[in-house]
Protein backbone atom coordinates (compact mmCIF):
# COMPACT_ATOMS: atom_id res chain seq x y z
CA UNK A 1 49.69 105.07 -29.86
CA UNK A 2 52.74 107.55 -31.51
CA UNK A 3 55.81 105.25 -32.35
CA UNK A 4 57.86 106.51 -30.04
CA UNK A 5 55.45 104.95 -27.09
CA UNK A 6 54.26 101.77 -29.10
CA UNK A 7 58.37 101.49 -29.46
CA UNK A 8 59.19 101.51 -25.76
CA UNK A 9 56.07 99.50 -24.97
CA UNK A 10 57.34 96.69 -27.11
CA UNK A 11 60.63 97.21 -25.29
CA UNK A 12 59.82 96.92 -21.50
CA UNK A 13 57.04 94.51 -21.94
CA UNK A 14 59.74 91.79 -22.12
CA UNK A 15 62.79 90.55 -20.96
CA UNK A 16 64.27 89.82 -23.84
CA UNK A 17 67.64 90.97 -24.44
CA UNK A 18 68.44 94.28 -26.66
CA UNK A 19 69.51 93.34 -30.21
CA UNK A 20 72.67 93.73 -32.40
CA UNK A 21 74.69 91.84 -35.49
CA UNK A 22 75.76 88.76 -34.17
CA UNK A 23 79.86 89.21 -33.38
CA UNK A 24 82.29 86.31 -32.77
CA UNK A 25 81.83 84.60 -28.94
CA UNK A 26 85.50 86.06 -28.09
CA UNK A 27 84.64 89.67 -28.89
CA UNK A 28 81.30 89.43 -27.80
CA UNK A 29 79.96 92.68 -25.41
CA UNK A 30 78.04 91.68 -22.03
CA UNK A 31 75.48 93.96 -21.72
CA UNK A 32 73.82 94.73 -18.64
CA UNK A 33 71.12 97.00 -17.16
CA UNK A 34 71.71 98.30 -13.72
CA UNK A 35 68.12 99.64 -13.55
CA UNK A 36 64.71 98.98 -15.50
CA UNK A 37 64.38 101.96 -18.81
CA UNK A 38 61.17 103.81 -18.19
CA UNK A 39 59.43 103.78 -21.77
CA UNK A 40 60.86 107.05 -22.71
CA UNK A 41 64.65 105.69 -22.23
CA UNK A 42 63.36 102.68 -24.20
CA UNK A 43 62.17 104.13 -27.01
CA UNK A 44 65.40 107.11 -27.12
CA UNK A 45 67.42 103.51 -26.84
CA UNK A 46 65.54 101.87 -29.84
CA UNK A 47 65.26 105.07 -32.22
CA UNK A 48 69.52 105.42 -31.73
CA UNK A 49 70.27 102.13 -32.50
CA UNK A 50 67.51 101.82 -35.60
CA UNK A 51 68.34 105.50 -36.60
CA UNK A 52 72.43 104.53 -36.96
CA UNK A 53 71.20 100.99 -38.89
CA UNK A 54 68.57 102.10 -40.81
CA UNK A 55 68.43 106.09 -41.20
CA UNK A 56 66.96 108.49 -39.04
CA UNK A 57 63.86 108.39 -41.42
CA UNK A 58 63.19 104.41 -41.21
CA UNK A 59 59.92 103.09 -39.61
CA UNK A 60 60.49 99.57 -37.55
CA UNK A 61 57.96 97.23 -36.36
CA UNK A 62 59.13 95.24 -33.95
CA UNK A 63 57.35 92.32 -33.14
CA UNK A 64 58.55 89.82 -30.09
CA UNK A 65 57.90 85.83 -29.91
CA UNK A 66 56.34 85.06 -34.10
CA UNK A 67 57.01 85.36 -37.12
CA UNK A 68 54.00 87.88 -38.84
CA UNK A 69 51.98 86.31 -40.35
CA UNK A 70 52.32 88.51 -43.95
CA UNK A 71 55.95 86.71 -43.90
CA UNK A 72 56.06 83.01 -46.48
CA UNK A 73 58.17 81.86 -42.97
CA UNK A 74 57.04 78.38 -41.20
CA UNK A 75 60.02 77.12 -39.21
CA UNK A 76 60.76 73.85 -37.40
CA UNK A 77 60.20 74.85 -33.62
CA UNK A 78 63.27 74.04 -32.53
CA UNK A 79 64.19 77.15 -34.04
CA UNK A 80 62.74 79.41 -31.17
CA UNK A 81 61.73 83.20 -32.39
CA UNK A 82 63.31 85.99 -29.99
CA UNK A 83 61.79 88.81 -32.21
CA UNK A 84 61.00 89.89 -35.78
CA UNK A 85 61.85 93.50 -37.48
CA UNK A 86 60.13 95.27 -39.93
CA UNK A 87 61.86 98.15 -41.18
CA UNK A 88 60.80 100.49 -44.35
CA UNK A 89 62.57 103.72 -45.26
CA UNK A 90 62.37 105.75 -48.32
CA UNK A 91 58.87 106.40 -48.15
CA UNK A 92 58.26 102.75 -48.55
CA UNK A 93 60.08 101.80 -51.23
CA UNK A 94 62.85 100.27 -49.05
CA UNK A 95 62.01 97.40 -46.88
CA UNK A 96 63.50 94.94 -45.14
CA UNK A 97 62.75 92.03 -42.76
CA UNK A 98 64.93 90.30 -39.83
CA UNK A 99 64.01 87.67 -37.65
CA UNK A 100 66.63 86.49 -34.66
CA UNK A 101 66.34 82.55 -33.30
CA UNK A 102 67.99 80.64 -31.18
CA UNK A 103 68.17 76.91 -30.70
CA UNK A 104 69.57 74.56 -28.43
CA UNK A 105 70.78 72.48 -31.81
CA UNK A 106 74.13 72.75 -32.86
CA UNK A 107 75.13 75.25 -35.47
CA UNK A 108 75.01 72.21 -37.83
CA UNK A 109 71.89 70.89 -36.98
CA UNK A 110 70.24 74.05 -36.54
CA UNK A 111 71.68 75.09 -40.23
CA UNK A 112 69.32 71.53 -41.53
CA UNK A 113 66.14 72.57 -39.72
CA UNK A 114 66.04 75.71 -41.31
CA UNK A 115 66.86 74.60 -44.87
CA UNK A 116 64.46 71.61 -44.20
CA UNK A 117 61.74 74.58 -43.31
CA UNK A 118 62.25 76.83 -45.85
CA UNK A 119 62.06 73.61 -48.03
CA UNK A 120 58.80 73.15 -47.49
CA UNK A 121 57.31 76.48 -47.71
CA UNK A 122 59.07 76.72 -51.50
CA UNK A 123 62.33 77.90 -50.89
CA UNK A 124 64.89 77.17 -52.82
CA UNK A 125 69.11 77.66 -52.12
CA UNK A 126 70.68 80.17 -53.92
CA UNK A 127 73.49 79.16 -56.50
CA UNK A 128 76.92 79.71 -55.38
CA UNK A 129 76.21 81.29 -52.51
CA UNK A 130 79.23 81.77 -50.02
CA UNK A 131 79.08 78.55 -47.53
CA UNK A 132 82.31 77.58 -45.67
CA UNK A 133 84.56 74.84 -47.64
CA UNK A 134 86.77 72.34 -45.88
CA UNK A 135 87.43 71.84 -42.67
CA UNK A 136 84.81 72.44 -39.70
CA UNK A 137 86.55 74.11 -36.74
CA UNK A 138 85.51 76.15 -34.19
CA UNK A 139 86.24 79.76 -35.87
CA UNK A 140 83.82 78.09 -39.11
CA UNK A 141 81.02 80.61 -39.97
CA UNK A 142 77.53 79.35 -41.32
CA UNK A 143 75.98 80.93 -43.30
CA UNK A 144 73.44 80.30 -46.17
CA UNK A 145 71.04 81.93 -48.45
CA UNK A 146 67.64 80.99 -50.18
CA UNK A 147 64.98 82.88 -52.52
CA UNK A 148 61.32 82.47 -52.84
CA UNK A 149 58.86 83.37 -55.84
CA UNK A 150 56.33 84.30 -55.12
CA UNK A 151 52.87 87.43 -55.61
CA UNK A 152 56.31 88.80 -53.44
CA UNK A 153 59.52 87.42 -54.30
CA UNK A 154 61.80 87.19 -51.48
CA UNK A 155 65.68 86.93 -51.21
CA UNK A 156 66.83 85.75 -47.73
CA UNK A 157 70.29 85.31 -45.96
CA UNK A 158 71.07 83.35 -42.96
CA UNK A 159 74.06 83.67 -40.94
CA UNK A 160 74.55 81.17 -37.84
CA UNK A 161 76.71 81.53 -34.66
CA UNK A 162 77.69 79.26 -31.56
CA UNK A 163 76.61 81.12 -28.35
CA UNK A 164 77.12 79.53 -24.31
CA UNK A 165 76.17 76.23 -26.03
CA UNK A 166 73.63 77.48 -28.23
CA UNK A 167 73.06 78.66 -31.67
CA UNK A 168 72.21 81.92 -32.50
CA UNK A 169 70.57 82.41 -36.25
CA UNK A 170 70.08 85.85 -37.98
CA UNK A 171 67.91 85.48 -41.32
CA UNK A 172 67.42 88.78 -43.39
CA UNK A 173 64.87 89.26 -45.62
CA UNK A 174 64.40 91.52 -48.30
CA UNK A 175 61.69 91.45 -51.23
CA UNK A 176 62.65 91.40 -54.89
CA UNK A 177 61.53 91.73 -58.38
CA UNK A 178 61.70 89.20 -61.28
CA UNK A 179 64.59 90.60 -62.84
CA UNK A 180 66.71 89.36 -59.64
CA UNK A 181 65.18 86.10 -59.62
CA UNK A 182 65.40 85.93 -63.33
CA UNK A 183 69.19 86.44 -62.60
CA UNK A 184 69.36 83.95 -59.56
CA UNK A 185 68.27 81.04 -62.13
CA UNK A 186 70.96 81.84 -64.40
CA UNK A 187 73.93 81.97 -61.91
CA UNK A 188 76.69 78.76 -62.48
CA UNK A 189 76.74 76.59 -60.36
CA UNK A 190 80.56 75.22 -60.49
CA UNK A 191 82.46 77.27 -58.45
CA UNK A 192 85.18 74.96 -56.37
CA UNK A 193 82.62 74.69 -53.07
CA UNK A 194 80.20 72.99 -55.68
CA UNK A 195 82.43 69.60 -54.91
CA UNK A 196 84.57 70.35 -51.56
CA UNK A 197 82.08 69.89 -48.70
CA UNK A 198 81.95 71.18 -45.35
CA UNK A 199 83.96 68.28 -43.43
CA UNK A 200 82.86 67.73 -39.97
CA UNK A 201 85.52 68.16 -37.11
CA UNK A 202 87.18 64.70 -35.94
CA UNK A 203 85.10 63.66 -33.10
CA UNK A 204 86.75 64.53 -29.34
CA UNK A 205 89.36 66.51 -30.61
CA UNK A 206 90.95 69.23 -30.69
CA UNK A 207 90.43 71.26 -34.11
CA UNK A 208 92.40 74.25 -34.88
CA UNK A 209 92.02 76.11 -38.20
CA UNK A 210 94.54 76.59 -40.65
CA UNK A 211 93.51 78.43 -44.01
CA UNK A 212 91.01 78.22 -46.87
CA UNK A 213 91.80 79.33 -50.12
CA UNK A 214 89.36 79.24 -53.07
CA UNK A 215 89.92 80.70 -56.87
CA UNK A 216 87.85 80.36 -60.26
CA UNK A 217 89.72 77.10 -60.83
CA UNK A 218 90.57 75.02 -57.16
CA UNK A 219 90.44 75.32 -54.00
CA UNK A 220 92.55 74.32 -50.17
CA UNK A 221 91.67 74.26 -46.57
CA UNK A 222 93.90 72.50 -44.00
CA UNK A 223 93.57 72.21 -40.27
CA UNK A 224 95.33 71.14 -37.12
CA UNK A 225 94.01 68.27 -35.41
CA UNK A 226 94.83 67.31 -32.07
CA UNK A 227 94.24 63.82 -30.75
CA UNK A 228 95.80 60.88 -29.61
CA UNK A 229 94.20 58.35 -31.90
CA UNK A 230 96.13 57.22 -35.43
CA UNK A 231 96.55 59.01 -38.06
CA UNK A 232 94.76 56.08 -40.31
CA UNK A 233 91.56 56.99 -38.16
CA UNK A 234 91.52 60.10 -38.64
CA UNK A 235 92.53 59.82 -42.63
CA UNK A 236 89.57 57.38 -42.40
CA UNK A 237 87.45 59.86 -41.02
CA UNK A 238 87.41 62.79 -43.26
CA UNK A 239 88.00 60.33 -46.52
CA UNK A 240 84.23 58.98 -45.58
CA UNK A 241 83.30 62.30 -45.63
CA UNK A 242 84.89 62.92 -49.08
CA UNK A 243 83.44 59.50 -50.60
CA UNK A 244 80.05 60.28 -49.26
CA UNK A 245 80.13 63.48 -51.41
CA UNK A 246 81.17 61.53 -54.75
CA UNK A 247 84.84 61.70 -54.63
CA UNK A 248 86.88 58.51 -55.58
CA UNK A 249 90.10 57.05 -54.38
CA UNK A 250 92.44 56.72 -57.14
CA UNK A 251 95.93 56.64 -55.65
CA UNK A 252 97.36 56.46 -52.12
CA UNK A 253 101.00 58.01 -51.73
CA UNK A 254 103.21 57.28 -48.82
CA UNK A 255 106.35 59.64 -48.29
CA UNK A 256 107.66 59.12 -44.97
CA UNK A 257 105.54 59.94 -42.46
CA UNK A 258 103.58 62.04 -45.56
CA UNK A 259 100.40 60.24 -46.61
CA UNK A 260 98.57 61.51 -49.76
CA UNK A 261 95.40 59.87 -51.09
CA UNK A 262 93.92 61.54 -54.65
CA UNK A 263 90.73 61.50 -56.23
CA UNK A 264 88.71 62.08 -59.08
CA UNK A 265 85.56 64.51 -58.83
CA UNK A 266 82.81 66.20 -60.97
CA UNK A 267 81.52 69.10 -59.93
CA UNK A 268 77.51 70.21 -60.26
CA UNK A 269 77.86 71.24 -63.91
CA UNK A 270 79.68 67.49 -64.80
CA UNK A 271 83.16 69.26 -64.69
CA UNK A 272 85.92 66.31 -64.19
CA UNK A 273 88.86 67.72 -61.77
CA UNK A 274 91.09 66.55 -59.25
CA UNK A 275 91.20 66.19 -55.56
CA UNK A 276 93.57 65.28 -52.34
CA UNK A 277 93.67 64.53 -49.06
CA UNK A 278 96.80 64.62 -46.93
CA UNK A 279 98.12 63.98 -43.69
CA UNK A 280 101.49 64.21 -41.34
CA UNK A 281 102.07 64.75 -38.02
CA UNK A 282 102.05 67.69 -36.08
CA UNK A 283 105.52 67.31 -34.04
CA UNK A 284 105.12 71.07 -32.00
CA UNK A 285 103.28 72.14 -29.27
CA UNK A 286 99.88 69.87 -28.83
CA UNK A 287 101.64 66.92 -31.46
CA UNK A 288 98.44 65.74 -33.69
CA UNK A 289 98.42 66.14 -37.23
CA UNK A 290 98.05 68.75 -40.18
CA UNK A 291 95.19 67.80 -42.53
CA UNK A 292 95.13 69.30 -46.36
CA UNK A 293 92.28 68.96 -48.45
CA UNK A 294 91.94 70.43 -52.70
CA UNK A 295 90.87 70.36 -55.45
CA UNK A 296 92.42 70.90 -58.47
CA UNK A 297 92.31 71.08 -61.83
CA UNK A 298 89.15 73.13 -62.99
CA UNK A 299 88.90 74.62 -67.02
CA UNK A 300 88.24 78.75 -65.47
């Protein structure tokens, strides 16, 4: 069958939706076909978009429903497949793979199934790669990225996304050589997001972002939150979080209605550094409070 007729088969035969980067929920397009494409329209459709991603020479398979079979990818089936992209250009010698899920987990839980997958199948995380630090809020990205050796190495990037109460994931794979992987073992490990985790949002409240700032030697993230509980629950609440990922209480600070606890930390190369945590209220529009979290201190 030529492409262009194999292409539009693949793209009428289903009902699943046409495919694009994932965007944020509040400037995502709703996209809507008044009529049915005959295969012809389909395929036109599918070359445009693939010609403007890929290059007007690139060859895509497009597979709907699996994961091929010639891909090192077993995941937890609560990570449902919508479709998987092949796509080779250069006479070959570039190639690239993309697979789009969905799941009715939460971004969070979604973000363990997959890393509890790949886990299994001999994937490993890649050092330093850029996850969100500090606080969780509703604008917080997820992403993540792993590499595999293997007869073909493989390098791939997930990036997660909150959909109409669902989680969309977009993992993109691309094949290697040694050299890269050679270079992936070596990376450091102690940049600042090495010791500040990802603190989850205070539960049945309202959580507004504030900033995140990271450099060679610290880094900050504070956050709005607005509820009517105390501000020693919620200090309680993200300080477990903070424990649970090694920090220690050393000192506890009370300035009016400013509260600042500090800790001591290592990060994953045994550096020693500094950390806080501090809280006062929010006395504007929706009251609450304004959350801080560093660390501080790092040799560059």
């Amino acid at each position: 069958m030529p492409k262009r007729l194999l292409l539009a088969a693949l793209l009428t035969a289903t009902s699943a939706p046409v495919f694009a980067q994932s965007a944020p929920s509040t400037l995502r397009p709703t996209v809507q076909a008044t009529t049915p494409p005959t295969p012809e329209q389909a395929a036109q459709v599918i070359e445009r978009l693939f010609g403007s991603m890929y290059g007007p020479g690139a060859d895509t398979q497009l597979t709907y429903g699996a994961v091929p079979a010639t891909l090192p990818l077993r995941l937890d089936p609560r990570l449902g497949v919508i479709a998987s992209l092949r796509t080779s250009g250069n006479g070959g010698q570039f190639v690239q793979h993309r697979v789009l899920l969905s799941s009715a987990l939460s971004a969070e839980q979604a973000l363990a199934a997959l890393t509890q997958s790949l886990a299994a199948t001999g994937w490993k995380p890649l050092p330093n790669y850029g996850q969100p630090v500090g606080f969780v809020t509703g604008q917080t990205l997820r992403n993540a990225g792993f590499y595999r050796e293997g007869e073909t190495n493989f390098i791939l990037n997930a990036n997660l996304s909150g959909r109409e109460g669902r989680t969309d994931l977009d993992l993109n794979l691309n094949p290697v050589g040694d050299q890269q992987i050679a270079s992936i073992k070596k990376a450091p490990t102690s940049r600042p997001y090495s010791s500040l985790p990802l603190l989850k949002a205070f539960p049945e409240a309202t959580v507004k972002g504030g900033s995140v700032v990271t450099t060679v030697n610290g880094a900050l993230s504070s956050v709005h939150v607005q509820t009517e509980r105390s501000a020693n629950e919620v200090l309680a609440f993200y300080s477990a979080q903070l424990k649970a990922a090694g920090w220690k209480a050393r000192t506890d600070t009370r300035d009016g209605p400013l509260r600042v606890v500090t800790y001591s930390l290592r990060d994953l190369n045994g550096r020693e550094a500094l950390g806080t945590l501090g809280i006062r209220p929010w006395e504007k529009e929706g009251g609450g409070y304004v959350l801080t979290v560093s660390v501080q201190g790092f040799k560059p």
